[in-house]
N, C-alpha and C. Protein backbone atom coordinates (compact mmCIF):
# COMPACT_ATOMS: atom_id res chain seq x y z
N UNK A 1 0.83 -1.18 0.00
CA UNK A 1 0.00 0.00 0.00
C UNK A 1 0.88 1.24 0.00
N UNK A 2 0.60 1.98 -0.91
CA UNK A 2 1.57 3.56 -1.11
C UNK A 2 1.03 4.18 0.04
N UNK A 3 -0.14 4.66 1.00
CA UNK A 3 -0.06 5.20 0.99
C UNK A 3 -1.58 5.21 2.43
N UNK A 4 -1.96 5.50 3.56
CA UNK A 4 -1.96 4.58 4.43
C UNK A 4 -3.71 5.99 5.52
N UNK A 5 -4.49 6.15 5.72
CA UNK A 5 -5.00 7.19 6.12
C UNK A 5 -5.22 6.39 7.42
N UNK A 6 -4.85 7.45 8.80
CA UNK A 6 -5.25 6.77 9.97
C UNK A 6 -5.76 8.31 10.72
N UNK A 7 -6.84 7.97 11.14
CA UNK A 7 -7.29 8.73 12.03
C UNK A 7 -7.13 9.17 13.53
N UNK A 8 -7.60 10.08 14.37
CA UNK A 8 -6.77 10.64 15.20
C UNK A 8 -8.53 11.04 16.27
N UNK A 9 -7.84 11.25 17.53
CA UNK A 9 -9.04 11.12 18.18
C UNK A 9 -10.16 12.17 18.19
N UNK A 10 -9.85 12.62 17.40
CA UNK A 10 -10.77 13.66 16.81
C UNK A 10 -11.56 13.33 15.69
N UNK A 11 -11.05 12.04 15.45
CA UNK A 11 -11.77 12.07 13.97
C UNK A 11 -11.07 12.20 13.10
N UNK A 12 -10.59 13.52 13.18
CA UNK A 12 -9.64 13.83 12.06
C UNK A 12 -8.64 12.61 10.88
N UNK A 13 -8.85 12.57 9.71
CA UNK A 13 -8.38 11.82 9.09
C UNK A 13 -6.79 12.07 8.40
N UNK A 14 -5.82 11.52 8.73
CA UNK A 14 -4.55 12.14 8.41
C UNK A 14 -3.79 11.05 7.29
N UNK A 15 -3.19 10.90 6.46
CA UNK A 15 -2.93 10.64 4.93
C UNK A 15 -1.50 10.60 5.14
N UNK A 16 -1.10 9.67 5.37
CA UNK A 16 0.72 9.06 5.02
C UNK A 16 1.38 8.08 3.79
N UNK A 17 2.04 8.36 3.78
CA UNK A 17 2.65 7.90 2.42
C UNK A 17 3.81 6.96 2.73
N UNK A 18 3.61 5.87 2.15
CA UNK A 18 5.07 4.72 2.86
C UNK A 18 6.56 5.06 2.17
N UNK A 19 7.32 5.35 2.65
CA UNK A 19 8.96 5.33 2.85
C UNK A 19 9.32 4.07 2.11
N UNK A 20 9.73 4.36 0.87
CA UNK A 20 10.20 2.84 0.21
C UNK A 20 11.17 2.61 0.66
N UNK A 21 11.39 0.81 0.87
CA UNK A 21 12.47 0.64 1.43
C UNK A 21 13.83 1.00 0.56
N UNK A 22 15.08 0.87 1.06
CA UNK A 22 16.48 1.34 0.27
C UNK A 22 16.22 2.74 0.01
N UNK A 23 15.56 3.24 0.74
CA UNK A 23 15.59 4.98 -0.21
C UNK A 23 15.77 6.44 0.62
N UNK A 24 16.15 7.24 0.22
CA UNK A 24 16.21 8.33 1.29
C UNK A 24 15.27 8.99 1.47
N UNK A 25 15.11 9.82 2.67
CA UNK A 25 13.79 10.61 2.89
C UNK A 25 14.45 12.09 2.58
N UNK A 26 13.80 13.43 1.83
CA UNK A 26 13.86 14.40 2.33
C UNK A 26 14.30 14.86 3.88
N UNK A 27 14.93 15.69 3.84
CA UNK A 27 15.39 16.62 5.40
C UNK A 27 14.22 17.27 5.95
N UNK A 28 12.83 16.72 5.92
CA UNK A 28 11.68 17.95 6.26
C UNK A 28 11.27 16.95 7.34
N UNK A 29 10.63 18.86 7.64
CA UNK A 29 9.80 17.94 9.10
C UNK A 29 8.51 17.02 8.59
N UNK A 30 7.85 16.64 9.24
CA UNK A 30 6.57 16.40 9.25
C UNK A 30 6.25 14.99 10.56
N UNK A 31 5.78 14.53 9.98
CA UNK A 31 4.89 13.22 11.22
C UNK A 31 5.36 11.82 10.57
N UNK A 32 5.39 10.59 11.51
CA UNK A 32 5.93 9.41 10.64
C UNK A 32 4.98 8.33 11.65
N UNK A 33 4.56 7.39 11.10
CA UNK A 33 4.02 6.53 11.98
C UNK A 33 4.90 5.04 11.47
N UNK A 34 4.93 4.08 12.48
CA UNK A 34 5.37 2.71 11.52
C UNK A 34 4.44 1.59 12.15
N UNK A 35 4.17 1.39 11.20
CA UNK A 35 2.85 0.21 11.02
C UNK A 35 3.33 -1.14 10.71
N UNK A 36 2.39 -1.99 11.10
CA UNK A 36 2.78 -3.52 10.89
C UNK A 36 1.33 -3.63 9.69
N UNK A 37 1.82 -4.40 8.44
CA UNK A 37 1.04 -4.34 7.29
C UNK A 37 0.56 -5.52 7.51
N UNK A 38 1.14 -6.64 8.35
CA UNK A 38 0.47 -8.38 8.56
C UNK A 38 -0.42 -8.10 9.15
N UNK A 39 -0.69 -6.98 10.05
CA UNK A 39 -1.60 -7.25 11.20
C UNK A 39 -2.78 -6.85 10.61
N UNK A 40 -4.14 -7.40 10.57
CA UNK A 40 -5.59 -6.75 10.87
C UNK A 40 -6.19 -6.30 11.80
N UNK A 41 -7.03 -5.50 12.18
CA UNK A 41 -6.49 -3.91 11.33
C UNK A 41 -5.38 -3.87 11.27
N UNK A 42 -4.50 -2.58 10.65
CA UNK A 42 -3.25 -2.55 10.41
C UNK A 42 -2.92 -1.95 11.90
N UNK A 43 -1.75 -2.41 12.56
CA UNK A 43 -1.34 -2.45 13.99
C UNK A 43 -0.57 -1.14 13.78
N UNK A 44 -0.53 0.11 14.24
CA UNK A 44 -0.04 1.33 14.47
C UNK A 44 0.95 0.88 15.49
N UNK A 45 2.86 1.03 15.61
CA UNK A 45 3.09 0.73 16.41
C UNK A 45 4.38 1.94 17.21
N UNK A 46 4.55 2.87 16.46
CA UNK A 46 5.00 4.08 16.08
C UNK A 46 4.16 5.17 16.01
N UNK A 47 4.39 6.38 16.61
CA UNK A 47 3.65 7.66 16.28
C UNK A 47 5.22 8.61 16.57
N UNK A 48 5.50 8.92 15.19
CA UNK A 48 6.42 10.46 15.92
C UNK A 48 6.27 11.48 15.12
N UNK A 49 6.99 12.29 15.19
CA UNK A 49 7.35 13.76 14.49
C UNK A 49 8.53 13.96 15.03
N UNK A 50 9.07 14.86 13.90
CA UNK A 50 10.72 15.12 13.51
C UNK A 50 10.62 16.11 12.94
N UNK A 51 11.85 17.38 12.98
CA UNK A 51 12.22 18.15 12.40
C UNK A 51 13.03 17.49 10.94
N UNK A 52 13.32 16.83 10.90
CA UNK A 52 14.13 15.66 9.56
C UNK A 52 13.59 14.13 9.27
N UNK A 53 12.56 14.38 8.60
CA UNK A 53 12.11 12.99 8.72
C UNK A 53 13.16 12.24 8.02
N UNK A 54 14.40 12.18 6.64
CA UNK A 54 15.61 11.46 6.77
C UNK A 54 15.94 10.75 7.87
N UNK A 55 15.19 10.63 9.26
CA UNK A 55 16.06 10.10 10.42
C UNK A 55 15.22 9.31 10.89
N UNK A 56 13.59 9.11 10.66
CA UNK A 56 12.82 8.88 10.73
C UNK A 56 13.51 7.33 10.92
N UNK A 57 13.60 6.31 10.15
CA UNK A 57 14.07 5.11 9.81
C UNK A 57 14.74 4.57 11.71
N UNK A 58 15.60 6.00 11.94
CA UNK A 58 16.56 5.41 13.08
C UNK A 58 15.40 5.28 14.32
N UNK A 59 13.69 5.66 14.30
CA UNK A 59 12.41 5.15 15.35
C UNK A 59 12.90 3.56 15.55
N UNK A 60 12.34 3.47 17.04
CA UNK A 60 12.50 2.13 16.84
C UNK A 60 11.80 1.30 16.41
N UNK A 61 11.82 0.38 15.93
CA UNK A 61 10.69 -0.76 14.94
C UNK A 61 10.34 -1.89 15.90
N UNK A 62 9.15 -2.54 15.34
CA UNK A 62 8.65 -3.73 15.97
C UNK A 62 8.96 -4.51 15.22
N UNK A 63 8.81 -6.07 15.75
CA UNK A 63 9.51 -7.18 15.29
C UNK A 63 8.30 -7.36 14.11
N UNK A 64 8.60 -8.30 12.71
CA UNK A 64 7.51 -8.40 11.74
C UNK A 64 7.62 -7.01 10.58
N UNK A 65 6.71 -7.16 9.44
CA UNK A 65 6.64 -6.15 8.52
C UNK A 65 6.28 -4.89 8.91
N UNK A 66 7.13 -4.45 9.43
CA UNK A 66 7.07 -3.13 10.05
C UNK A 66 7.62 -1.87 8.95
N UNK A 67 6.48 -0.99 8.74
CA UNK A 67 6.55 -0.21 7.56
C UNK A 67 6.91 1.57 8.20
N UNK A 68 7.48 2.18 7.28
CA UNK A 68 7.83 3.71 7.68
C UNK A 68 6.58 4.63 6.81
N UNK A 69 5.87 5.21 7.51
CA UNK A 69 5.00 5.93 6.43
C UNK A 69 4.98 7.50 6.78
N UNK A 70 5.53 8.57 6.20
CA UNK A 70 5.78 9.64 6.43
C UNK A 70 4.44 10.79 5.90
N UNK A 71 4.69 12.21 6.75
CA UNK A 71 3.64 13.09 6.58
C UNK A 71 4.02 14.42 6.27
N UNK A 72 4.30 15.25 5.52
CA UNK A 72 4.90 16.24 5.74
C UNK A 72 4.39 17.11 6.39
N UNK A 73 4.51 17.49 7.14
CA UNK A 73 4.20 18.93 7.70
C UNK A 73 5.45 19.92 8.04
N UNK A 74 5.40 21.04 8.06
CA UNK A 74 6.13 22.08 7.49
C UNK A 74 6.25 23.02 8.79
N UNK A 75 5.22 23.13 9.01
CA UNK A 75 4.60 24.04 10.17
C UNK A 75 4.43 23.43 11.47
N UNK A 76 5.21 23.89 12.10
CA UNK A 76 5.18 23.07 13.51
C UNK A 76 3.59 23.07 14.59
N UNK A 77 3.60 24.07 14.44
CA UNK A 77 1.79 23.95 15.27
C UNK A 77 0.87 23.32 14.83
N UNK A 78 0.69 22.50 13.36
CA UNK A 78 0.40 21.47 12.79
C UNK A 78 0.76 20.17 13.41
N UNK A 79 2.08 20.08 13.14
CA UNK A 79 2.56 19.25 13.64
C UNK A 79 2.50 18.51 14.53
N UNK A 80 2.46 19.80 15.48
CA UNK A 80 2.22 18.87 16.68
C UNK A 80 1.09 18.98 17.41
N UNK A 81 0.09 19.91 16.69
CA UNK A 81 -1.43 18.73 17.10
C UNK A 81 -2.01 17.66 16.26
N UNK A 82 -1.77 17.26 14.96
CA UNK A 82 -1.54 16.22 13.83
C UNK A 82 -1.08 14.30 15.32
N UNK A 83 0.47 15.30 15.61
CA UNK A 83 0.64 13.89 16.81
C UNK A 83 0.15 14.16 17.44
N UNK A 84 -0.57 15.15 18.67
CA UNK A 84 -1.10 14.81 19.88
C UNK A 84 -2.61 14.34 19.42
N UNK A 85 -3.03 14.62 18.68
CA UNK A 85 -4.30 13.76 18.29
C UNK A 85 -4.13 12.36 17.87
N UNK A 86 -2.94 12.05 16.87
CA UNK A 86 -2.77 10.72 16.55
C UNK A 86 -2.62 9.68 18.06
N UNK A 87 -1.73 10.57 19.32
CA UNK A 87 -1.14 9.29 20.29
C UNK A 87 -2.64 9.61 21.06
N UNK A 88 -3.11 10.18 21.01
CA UNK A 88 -5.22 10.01 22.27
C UNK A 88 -5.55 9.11 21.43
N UNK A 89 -5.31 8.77 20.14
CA UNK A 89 -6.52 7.96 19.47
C UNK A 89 -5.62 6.35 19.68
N UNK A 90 -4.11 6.36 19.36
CA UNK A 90 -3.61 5.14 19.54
C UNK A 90 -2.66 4.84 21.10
N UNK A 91 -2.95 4.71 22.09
CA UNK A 91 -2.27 4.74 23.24
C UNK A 91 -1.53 3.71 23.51
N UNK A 92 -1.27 2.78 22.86
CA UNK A 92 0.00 1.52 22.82
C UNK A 92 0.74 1.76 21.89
N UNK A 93 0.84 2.42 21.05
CA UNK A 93 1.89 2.73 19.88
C UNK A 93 2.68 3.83 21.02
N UNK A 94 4.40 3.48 20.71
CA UNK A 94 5.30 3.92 21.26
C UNK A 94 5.75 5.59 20.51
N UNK A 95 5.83 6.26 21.22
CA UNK A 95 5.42 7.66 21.19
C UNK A 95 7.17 8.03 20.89
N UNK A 96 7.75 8.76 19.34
CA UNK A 96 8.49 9.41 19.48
C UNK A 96 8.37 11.15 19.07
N UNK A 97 9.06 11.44 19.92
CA UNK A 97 9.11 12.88 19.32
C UNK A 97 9.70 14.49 19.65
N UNK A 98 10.40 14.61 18.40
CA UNK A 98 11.41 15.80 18.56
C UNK A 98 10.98 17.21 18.58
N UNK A 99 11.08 17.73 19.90
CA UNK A 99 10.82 19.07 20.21
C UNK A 99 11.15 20.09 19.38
N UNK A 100 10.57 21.29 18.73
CA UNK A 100 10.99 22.10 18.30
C UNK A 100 10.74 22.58 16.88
């Protein structure tokens, strides 16, 4: 799947795009979640945001097909209500995220 919409406890519907593997990311900020694609529903097991999503990859991963799916956001006050809505809606997905 290119490309992955998970919602946030608002409702709000937010639109990520998967990180092919072998490949580099842009230096931008935005939001990254990493998902397990075996699981039904798809298992959210990651929620972060980064000033460089390029670094994104170094989140830590769960064991299994564990996927990188990135968001851009640009604007930090986006940003970071984009994640604080994503981690109220998923509260076992391991929470990363870079200040600033």
């Amino acid at each position: 799947m290119a490309f992955i919409d998970i919602s946030g406890a608002s409702g709000a519907s937010y639109r990520f795009r998967r990180w092919p593997d072998g490949t580099g990311h842009l230096p931008i900020a935005g939001n990254f979640v990493v998902v397990l694609e075996e699981a039904f529903p798809v298992e959210i097991v990651v929620i972060g945001m980064t000033n460089d999503l390029s670094q994104a990859r170094a989140a830590p991963m769960a064991k299994g097909e564990a996927r990188v799916y990135t968001r851009l956001n640009v604007a930090r006050a986006t940003r970071e209500a984009e994640h604080a809505d994503l981690v109220a809606r998923w509260p076992k997905a391991r929470v990363v995220a870079e200040k600033g």
